[in-house]
PDB file of N, CA and C in Angstrom:
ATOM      1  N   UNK A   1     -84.266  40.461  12.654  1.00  0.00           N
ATOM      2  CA  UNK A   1     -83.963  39.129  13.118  1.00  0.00           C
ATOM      3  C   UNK A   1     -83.670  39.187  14.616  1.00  0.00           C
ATOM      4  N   UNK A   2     -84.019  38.452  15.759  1.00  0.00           N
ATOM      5  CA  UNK A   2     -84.313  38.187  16.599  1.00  0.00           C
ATOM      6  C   UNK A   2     -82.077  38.129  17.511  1.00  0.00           C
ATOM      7  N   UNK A   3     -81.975  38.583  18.219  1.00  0.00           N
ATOM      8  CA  UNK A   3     -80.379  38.881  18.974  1.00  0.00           C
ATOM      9  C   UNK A   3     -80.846  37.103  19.847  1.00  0.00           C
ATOM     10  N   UNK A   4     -81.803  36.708  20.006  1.00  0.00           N
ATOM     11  CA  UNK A   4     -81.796  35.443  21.101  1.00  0.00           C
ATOM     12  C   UNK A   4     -82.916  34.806  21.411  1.00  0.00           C
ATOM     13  N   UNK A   5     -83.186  34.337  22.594  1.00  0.00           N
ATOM     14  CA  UNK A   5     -83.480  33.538  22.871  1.00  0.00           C
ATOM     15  C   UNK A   5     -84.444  33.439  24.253  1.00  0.00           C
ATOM     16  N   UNK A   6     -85.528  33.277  24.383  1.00  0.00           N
ATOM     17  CA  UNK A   6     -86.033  33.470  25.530  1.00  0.00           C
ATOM     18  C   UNK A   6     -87.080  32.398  25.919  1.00  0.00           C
ATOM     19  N   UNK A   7     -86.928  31.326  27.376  1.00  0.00           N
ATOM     20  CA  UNK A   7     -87.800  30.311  27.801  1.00  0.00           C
ATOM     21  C   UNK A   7     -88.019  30.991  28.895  1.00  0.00           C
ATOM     22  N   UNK A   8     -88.860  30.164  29.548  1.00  0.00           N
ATOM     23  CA  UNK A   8     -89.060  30.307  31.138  1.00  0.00           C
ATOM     24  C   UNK A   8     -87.844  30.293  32.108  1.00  0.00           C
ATOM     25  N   UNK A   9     -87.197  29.309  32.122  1.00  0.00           N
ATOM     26  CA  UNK A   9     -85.979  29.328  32.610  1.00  0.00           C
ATOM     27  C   UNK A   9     -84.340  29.528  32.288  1.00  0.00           C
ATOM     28  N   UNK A  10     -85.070  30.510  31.036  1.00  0.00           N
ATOM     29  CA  UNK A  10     -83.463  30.943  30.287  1.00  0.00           C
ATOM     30  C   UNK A  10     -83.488  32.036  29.682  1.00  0.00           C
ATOM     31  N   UNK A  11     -82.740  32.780  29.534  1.00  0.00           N
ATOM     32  CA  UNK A  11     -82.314  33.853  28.344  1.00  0.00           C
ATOM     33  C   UNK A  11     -81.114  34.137  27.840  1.00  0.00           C
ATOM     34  N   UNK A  12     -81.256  33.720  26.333  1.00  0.00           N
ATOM     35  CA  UNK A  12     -79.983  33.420  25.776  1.00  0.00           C
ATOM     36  C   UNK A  12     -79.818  34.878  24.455  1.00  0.00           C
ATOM     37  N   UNK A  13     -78.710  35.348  24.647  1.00  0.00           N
ATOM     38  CA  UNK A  13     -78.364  36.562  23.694  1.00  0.00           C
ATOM     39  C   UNK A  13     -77.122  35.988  22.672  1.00  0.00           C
ATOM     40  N   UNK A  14     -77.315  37.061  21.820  1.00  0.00           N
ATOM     41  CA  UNK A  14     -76.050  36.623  20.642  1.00  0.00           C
ATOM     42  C   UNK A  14     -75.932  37.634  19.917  1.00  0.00           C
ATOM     43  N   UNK A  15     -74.689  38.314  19.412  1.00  0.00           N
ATOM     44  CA  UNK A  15     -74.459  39.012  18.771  1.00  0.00           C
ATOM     45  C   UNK A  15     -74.629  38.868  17.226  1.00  0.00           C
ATOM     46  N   UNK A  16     -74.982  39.317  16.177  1.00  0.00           N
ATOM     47  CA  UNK A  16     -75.332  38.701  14.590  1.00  0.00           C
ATOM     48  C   UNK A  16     -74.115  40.090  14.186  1.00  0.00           C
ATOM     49  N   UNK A  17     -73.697  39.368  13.056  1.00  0.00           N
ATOM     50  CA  UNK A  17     -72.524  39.615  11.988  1.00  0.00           C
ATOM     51  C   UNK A  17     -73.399  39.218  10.699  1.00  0.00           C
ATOM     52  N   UNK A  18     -73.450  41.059  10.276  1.00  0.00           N
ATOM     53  CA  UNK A  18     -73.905  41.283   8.852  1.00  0.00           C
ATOM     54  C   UNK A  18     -72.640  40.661   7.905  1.00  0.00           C
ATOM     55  N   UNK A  19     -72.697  39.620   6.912  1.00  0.00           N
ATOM     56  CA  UNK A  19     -71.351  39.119   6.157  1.00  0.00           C
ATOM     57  C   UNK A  19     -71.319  39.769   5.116  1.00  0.00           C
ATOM     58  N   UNK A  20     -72.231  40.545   4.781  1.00  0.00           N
ATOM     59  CA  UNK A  20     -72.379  41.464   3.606  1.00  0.00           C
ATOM     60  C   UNK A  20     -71.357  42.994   3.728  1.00  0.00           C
ATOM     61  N   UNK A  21     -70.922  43.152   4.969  1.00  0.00           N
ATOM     62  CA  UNK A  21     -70.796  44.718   6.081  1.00  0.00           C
ATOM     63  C   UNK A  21     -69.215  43.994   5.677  1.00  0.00           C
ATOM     64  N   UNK A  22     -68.667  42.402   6.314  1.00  0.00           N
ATOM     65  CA  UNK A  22     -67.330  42.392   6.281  1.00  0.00           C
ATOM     66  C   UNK A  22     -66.255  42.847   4.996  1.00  0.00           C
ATOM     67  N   UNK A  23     -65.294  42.816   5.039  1.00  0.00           N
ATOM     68  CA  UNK A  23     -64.190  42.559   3.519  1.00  0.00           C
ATOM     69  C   UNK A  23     -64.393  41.269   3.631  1.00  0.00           C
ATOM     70  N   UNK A  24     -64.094  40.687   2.110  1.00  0.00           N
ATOM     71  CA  UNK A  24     -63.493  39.408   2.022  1.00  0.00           C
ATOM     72  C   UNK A  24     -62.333  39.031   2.355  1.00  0.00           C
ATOM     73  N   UNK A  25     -61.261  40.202   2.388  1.00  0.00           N
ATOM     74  CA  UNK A  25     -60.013  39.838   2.203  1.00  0.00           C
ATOM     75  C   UNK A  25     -59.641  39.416   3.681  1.00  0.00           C
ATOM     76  N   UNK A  26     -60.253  39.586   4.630  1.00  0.00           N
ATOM     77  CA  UNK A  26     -59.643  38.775   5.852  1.00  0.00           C
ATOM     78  C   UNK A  26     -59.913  37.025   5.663  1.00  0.00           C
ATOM     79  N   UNK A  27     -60.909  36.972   5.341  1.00  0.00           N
ATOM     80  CA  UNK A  27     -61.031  35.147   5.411  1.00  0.00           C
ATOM     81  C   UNK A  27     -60.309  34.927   4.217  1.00  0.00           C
ATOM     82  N   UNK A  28     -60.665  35.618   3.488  1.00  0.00           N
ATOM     83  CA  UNK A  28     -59.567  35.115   2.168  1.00  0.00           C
ATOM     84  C   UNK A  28     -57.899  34.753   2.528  1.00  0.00           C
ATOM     85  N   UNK A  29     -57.591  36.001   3.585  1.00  0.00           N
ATOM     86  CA  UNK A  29     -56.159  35.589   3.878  1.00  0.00           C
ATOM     87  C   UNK A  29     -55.998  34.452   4.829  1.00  0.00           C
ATOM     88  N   UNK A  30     -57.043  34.270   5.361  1.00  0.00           N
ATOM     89  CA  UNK A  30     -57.476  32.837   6.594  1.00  0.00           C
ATOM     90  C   UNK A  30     -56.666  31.748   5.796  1.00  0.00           C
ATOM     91  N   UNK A  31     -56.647  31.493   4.388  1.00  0.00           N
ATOM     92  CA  UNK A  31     -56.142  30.478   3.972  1.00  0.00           C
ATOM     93  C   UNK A  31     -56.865  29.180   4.274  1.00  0.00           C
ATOM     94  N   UNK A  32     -58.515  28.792   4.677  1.00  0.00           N
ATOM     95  CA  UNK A  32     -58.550  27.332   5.207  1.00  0.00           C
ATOM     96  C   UNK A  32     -60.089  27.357   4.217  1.00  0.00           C
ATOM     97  N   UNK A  33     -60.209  26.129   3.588  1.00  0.00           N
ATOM     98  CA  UNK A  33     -61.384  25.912   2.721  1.00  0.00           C
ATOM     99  C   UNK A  33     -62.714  26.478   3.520  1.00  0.00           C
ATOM    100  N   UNK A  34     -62.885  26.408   5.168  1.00  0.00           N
ATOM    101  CA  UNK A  34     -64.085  26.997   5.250  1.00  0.00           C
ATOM    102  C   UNK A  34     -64.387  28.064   5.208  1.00  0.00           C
ATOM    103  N   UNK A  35     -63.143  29.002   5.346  1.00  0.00           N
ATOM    104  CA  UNK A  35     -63.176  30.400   4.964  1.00  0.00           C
ATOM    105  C   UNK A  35     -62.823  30.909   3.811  1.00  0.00           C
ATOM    106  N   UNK A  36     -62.558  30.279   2.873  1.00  0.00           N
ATOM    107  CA  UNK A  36     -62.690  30.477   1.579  1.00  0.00           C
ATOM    108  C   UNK A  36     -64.164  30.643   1.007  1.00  0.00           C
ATOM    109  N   UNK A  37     -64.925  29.279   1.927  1.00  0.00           N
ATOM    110  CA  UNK A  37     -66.012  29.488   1.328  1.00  0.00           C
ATOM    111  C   UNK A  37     -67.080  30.439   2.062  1.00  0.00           C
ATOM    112  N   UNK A  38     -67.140  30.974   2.947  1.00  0.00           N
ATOM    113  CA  UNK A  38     -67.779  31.866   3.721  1.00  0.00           C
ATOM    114  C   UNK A  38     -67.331  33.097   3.205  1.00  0.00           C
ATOM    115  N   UNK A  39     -66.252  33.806   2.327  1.00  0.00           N
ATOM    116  CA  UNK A  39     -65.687  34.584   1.389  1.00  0.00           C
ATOM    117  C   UNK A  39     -66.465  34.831   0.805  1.00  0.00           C
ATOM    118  N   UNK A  40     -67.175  33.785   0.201  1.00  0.00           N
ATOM    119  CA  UNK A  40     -68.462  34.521  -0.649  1.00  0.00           C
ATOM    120  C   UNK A  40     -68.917  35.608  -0.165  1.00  0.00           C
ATOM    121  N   UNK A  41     -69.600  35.219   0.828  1.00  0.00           N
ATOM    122  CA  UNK A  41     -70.964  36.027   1.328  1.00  0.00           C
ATOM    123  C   UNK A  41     -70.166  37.558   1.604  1.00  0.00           C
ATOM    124  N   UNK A  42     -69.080  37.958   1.320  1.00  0.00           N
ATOM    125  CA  UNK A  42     -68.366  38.976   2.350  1.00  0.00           C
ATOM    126  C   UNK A  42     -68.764  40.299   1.412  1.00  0.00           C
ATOM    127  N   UNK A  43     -67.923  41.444   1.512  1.00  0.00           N
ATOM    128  CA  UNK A  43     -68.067  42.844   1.127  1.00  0.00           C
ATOM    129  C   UNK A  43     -67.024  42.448  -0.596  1.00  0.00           C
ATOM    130  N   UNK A  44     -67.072  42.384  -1.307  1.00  0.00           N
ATOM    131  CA  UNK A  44     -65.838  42.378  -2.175  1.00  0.00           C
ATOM    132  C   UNK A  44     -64.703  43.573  -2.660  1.00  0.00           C
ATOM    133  N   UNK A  45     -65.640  44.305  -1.908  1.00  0.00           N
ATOM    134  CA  UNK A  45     -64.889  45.904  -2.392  1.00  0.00           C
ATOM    135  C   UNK A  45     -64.914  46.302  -3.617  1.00  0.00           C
ATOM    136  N   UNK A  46     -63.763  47.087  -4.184  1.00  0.00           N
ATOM    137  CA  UNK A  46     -63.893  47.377  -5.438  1.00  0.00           C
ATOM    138  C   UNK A  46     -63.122  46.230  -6.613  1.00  0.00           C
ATOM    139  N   UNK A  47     -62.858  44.785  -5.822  1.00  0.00           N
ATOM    140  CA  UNK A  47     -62.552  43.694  -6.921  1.00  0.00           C
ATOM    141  C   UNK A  47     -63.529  43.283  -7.732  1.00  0.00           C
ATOM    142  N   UNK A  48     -63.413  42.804  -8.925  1.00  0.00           N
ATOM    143  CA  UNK A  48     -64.079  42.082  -9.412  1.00  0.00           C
ATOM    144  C   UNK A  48     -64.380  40.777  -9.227  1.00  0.00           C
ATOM    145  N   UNK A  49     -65.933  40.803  -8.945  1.00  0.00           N
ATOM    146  CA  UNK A  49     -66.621  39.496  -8.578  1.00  0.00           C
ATOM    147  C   UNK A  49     -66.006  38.378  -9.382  1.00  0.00           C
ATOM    148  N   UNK A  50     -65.954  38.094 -10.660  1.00  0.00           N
ATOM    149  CA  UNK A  50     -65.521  37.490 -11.153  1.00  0.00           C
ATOM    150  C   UNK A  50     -64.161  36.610 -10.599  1.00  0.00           C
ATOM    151  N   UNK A  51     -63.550  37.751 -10.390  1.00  0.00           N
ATOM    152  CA  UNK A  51     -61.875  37.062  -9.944  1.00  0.00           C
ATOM    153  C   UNK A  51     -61.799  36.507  -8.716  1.00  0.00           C
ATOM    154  N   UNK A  52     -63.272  37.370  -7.814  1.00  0.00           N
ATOM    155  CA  UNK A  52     -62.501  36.704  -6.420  1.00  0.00           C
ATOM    156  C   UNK A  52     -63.459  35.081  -6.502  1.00  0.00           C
ATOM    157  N   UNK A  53     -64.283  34.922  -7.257  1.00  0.00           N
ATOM    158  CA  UNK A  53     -64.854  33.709  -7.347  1.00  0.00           C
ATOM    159  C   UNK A  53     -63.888  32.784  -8.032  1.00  0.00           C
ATOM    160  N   UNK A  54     -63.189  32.414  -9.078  1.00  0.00           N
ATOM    161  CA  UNK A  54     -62.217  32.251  -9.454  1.00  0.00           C
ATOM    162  C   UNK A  54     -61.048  31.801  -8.699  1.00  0.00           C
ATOM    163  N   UNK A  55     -60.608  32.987  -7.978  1.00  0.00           N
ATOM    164  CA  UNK A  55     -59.644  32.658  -7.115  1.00  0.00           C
ATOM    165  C   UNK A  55     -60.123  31.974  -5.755  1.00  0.00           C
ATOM    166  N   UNK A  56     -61.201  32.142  -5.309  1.00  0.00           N
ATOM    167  CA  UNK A  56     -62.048  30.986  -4.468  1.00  0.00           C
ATOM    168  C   UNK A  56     -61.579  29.412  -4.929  1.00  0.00           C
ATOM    169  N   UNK A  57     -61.968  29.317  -5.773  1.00  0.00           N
ATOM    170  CA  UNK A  57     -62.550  28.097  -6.771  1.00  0.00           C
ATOM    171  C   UNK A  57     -60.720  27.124  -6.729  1.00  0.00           C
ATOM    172  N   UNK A  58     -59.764  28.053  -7.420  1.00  0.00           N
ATOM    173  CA  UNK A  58     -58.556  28.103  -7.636  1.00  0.00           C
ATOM    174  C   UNK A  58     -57.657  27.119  -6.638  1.00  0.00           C
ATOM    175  N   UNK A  59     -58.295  28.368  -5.218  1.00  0.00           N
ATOM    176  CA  UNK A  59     -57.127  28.309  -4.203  1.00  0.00           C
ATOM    177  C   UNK A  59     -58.092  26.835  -3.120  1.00  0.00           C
ATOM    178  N   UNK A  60     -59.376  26.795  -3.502  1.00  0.00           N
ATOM    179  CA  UNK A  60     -60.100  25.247  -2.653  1.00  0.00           C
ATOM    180  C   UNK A  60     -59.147  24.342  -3.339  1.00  0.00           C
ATOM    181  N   UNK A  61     -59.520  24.172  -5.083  1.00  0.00           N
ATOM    182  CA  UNK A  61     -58.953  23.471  -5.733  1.00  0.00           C
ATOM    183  C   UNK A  61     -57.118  22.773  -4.873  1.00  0.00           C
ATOM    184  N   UNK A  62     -56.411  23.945  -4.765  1.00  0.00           N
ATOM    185  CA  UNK A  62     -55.131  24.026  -4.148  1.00  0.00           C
ATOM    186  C   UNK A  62     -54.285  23.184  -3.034  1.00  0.00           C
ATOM    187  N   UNK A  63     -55.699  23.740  -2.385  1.00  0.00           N
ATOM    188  CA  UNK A  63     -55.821  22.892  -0.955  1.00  0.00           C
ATOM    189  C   UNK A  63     -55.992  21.959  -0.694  1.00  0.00           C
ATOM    190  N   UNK A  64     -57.341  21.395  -1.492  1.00  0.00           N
ATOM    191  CA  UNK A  64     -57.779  20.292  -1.294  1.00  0.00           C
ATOM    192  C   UNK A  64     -58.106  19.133  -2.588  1.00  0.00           C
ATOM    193  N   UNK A  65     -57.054  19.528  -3.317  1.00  0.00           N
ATOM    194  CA  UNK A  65     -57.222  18.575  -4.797  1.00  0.00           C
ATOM    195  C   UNK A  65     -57.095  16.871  -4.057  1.00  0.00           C
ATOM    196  N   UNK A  66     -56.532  16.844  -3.223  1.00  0.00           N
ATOM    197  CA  UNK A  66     -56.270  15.059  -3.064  1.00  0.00           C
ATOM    198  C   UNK A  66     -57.723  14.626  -2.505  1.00  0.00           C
ATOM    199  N   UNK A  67     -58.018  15.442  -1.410  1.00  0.00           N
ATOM    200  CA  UNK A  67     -59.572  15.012  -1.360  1.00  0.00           C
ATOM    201  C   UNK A  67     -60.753  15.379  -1.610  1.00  0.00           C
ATOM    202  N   UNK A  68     -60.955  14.602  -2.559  1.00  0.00           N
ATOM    203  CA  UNK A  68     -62.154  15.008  -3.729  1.00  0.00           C
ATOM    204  C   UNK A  68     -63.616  15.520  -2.792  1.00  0.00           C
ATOM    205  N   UNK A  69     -63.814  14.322  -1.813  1.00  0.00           N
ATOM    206  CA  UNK A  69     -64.598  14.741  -0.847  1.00  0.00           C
ATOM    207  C   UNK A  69     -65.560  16.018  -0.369  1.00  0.00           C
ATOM    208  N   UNK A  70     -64.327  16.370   0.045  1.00  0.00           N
ATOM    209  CA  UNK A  70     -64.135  17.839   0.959  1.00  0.00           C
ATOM    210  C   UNK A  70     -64.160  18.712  -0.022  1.00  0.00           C
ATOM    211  N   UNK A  71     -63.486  18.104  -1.235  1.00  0.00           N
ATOM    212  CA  UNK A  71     -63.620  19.627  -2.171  1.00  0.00           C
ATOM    213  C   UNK A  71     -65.026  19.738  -2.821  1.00  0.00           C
ATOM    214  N   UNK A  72     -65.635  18.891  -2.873  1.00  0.00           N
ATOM    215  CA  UNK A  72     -67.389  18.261  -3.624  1.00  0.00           C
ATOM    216  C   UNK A  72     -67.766  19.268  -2.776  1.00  0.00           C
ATOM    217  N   UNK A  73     -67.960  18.584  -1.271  1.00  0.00           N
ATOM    218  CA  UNK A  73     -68.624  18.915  -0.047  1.00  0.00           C
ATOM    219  C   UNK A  73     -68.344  20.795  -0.299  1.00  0.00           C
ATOM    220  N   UNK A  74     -67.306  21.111  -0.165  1.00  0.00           N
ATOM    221  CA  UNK A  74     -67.034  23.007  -0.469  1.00  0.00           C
ATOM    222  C   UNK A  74     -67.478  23.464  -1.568  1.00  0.00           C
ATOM    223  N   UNK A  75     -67.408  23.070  -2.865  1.00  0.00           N
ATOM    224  CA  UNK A  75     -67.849  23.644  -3.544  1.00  0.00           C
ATOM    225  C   UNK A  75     -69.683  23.317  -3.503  1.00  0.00           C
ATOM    226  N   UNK A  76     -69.942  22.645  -3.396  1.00  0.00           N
ATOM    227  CA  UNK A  76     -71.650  22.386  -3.029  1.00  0.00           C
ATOM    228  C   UNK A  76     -71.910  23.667  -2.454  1.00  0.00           C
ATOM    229  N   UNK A  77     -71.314  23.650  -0.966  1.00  0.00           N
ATOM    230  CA  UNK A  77     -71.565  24.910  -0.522  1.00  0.00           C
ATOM    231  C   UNK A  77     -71.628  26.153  -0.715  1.00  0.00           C
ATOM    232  N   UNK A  78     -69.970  26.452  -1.591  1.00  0.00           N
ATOM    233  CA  UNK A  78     -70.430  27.471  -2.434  1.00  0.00           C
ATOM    234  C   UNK A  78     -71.365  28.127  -2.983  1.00  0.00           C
ATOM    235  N   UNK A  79     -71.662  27.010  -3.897  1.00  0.00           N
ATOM    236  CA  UNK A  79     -73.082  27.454  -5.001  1.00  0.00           C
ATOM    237  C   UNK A  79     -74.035  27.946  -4.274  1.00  0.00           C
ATOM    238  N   UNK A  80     -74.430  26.899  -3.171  1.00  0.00           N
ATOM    239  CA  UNK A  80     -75.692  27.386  -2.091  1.00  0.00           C
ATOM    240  C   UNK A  80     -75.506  29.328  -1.449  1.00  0.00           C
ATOM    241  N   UNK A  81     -74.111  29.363  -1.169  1.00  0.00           N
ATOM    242  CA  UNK A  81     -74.028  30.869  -0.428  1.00  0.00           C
ATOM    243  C   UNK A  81     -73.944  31.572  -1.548  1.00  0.00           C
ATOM    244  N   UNK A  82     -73.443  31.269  -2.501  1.00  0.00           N
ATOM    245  CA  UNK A  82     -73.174  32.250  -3.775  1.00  0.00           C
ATOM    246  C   UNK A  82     -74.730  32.663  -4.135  1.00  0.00           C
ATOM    247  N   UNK A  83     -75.595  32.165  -4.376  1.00  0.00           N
ATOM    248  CA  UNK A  83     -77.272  32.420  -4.736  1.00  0.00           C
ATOM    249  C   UNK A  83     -77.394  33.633  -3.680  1.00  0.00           C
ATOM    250  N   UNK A  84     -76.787  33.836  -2.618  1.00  0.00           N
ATOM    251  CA  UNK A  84     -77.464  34.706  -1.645  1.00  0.00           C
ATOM    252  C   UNK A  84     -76.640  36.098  -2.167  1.00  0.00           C
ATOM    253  N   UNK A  85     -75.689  36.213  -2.747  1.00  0.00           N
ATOM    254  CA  UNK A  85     -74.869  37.056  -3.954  1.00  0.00           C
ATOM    255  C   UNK A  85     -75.477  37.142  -5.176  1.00  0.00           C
ATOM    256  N   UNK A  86     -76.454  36.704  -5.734  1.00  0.00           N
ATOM    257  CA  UNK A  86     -76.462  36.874  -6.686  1.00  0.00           C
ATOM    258  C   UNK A  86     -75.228  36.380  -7.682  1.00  0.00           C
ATOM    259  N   UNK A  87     -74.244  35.843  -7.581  1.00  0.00           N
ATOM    260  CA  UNK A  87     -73.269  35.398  -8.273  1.00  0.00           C
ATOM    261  C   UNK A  87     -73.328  34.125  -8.895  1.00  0.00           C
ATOM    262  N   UNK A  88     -74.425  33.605  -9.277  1.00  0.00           N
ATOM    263  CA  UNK A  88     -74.762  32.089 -10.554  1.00  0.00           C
ATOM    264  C   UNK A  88     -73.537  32.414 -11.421  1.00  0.00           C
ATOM    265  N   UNK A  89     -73.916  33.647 -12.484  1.00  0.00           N
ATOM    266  CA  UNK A  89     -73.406  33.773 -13.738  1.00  0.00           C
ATOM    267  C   UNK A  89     -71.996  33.783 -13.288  1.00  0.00           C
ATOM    268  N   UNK A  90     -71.317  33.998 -12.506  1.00  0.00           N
ATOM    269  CA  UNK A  90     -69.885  34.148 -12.161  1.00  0.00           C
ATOM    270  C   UNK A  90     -69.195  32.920 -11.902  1.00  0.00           C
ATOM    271  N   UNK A  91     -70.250  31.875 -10.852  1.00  0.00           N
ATOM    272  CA  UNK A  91     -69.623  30.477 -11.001  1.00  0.00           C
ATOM    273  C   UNK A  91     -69.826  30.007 -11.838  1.00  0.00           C
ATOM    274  N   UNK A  92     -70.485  29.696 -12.554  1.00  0.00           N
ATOM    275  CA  UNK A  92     -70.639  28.972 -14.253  1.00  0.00           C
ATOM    276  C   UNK A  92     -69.212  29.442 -14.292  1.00  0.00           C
ATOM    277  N   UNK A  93     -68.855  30.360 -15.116  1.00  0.00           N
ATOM    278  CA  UNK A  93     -67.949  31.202 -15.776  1.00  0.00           C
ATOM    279  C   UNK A  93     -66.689  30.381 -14.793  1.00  0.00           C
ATOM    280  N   UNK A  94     -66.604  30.222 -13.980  1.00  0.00           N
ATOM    281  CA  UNK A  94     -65.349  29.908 -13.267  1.00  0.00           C
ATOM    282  C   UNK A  94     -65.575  28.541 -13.503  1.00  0.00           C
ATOM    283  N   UNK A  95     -66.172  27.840 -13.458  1.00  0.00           N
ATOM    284  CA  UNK A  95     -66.461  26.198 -13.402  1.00  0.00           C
ATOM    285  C   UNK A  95     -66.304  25.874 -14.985  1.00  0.00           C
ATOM    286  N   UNK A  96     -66.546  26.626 -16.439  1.00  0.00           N
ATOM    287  CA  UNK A  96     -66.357  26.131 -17.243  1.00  0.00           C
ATOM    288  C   UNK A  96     -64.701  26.060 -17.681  1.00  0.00           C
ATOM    289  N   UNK A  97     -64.462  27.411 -17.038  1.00  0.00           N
ATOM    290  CA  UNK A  97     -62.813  28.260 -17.557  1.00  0.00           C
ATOM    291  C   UNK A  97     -61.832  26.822 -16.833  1.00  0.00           C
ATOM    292  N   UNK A  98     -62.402  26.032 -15.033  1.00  0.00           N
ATOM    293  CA  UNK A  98     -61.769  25.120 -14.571  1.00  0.00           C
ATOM    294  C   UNK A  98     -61.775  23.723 -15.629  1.00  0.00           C
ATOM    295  N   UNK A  99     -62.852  23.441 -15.845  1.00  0.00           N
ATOM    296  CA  UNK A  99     -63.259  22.229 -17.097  1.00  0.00           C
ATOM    297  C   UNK A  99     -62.767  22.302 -18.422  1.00  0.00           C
ATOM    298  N   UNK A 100     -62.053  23.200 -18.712  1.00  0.00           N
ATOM    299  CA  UNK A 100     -61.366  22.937 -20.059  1.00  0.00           C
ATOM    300  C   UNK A 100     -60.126  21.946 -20.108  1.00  0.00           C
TER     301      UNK A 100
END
């Protein structure tokens, strides 16, 4: 993948961040729904996928239960970054365990 950017009258650089390379547990401790949900995409270590999706799900819920909105809008997103994990079967599993 390409570091930038190059016109006639410009050259633009950028550093890229593998999210696969990070821990989760720093945005996780971020505490703020957009880094909850960018958590996905992270390293999980030796937790179980399961739980930290869960506790994703949990701690949006937490935050942002009064506005339904924002929490639609995050979890949408979720699902979308979670596919790039491979993690479907894990949100089901968390979304039915929330719906009871």
């Amino acid at each position: 993948m390409s570091a930038g950017f190059e016109g006639p009258d410009f050259h633009y650089r950028y550093g890229l961040v593998d999210m696969r390379a990070l821990g989760c547990e720093y945005l996780i401790k971020k505490d703020t729904p957009e880094a909850l949900v960018l958590s996905i995409l992270c390293d999980f270590g030796d937790r179980d996928p399961q739980e930290v999706v869960d506790y994703i799900y949990t701690r949006l819920q937490e935050l942002l239960g009064d506005n339904l909105k924002q929490l639609r809008e995050c979890l949408d997103m979720l699902h979308i970054l979670s596919a790039n994990r491979d993690l479907d079967k894990q949100i089901e599993e968390t979304e039915k365990m929330l719906t009871r």
